[in-house]
C-alpha atoms as a PDB file:
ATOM      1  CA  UNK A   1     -39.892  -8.786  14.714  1.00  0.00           C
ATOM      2  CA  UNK A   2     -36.983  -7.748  12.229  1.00  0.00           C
ATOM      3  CA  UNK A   3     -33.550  -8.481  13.479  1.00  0.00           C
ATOM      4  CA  UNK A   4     -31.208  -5.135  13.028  1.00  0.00           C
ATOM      5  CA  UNK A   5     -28.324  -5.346  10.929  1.00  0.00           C
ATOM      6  CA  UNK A   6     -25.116  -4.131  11.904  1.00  0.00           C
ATOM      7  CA  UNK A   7     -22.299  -3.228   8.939  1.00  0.00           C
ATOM      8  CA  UNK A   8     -19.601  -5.078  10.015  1.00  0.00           C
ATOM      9  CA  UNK A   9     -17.671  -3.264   7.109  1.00  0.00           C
ATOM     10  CA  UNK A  10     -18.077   0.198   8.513  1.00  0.00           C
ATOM     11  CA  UNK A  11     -17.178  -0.942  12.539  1.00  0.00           C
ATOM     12  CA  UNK A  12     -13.806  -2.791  10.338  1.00  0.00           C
ATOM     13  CA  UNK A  13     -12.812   0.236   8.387  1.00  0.00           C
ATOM     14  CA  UNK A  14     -13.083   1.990  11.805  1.00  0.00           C
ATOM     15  CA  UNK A  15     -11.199  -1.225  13.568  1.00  0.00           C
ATOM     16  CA  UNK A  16      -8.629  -0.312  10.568  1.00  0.00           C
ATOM     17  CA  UNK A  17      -8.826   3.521  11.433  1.00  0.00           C
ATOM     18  CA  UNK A  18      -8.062   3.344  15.088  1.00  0.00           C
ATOM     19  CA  UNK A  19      -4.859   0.753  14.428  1.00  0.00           C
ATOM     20  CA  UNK A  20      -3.444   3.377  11.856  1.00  0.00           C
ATOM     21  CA  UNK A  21      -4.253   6.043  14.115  1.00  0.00           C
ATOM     22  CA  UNK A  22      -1.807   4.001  16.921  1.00  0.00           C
ATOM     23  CA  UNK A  23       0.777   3.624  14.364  1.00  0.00           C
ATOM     24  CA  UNK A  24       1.029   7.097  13.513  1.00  0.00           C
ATOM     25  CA  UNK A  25       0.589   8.317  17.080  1.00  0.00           C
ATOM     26  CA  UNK A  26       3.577   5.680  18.106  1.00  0.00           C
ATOM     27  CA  UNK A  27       5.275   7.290  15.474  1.00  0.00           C
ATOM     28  CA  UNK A  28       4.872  10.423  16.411  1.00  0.00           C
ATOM     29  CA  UNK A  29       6.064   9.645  20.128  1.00  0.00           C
ATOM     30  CA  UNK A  30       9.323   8.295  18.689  1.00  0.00           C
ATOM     31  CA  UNK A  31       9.852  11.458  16.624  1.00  0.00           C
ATOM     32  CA  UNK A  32       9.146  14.072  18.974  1.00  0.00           C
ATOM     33  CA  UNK A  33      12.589  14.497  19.781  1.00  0.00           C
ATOM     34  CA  UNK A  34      14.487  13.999  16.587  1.00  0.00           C
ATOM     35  CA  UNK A  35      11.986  15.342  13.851  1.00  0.00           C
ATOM     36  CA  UNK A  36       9.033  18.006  14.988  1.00  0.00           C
ATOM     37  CA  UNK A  37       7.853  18.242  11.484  1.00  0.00           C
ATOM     38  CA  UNK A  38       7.544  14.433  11.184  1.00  0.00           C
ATOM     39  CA  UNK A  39       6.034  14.193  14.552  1.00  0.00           C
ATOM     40  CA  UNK A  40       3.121  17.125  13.765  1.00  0.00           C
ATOM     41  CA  UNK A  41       2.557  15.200  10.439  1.00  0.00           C
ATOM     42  CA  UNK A  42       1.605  12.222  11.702  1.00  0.00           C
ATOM     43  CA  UNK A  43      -0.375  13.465  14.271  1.00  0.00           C
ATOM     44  CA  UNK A  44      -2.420  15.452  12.084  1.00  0.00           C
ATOM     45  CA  UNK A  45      -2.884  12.248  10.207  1.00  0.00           C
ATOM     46  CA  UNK A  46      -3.504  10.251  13.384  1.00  0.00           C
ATOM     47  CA  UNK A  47      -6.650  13.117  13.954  1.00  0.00           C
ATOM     48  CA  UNK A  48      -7.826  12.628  10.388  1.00  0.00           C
ATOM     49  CA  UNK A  49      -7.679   8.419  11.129  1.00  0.00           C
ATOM     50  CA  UNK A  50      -9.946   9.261  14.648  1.00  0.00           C
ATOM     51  CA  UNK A  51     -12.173  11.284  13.075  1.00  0.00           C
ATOM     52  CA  UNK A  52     -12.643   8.619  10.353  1.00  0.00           C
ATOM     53  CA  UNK A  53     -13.113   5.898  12.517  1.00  0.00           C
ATOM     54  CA  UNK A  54     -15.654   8.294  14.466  1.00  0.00           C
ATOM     55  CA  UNK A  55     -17.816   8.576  11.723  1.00  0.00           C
ATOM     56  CA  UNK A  56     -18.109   5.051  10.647  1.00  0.00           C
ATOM     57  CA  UNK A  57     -19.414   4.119  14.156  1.00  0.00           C
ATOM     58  CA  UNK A  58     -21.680   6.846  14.497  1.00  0.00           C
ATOM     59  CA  UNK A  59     -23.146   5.868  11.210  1.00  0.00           C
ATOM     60  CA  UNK A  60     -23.328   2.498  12.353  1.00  0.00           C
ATOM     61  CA  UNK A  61     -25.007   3.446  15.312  1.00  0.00           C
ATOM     62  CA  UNK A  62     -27.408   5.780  13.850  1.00  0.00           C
ATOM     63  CA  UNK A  63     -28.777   3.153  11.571  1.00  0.00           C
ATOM     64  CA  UNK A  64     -29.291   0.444  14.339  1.00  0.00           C
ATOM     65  CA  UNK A  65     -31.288   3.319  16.352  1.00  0.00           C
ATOM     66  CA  UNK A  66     -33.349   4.255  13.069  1.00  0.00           C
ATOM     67  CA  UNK A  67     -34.112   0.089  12.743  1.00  0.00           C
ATOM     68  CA  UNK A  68     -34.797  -0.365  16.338  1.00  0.00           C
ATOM     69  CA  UNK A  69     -37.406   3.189  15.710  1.00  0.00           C
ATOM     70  CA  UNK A  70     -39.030   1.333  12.549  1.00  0.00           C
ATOM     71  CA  UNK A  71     -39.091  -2.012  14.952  1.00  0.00           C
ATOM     72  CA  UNK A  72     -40.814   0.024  17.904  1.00  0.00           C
ATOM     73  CA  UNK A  73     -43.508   1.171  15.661  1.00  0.00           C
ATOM     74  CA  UNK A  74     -44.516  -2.183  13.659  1.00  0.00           C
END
């Protein structure tokens, strides 16, 4: 039986997307009253970091079904 493989690089650069995406939503909190512009900015970034950070792991967890498929059928 093959042991699956998990990409530790993709689940950190999603690790790394989900800490930006606290940054810029901590950032956005302190803004809200003094800047709106800044505020919407880094929220929009903040949805680009989640939907980064979504992808990775669904990628990661998409392979690691499509081993355990190839496992189920050796």
């Amino acid at each position: 039986m093959t042991q699956q493989q998990i990409d530790v690089n993709q689940l950190n650069q999603a690790k790394a997307n989900v800490t930006l995406t606290q940054e810029l939503l901590t950032q956005a909190i302190e803004k809200s009253a003094s800047d709106q512009t800044m505020a919407q900015e880094a929220i929009k970034q903040a949805t680009a970091e989640i939907a980064s950070a979504q992808t990775a792991v669904s990628q990661v967890q998409s392979a690691l079904l499509t081993q355990q498929q190839q496992q189920d059928y050796e």
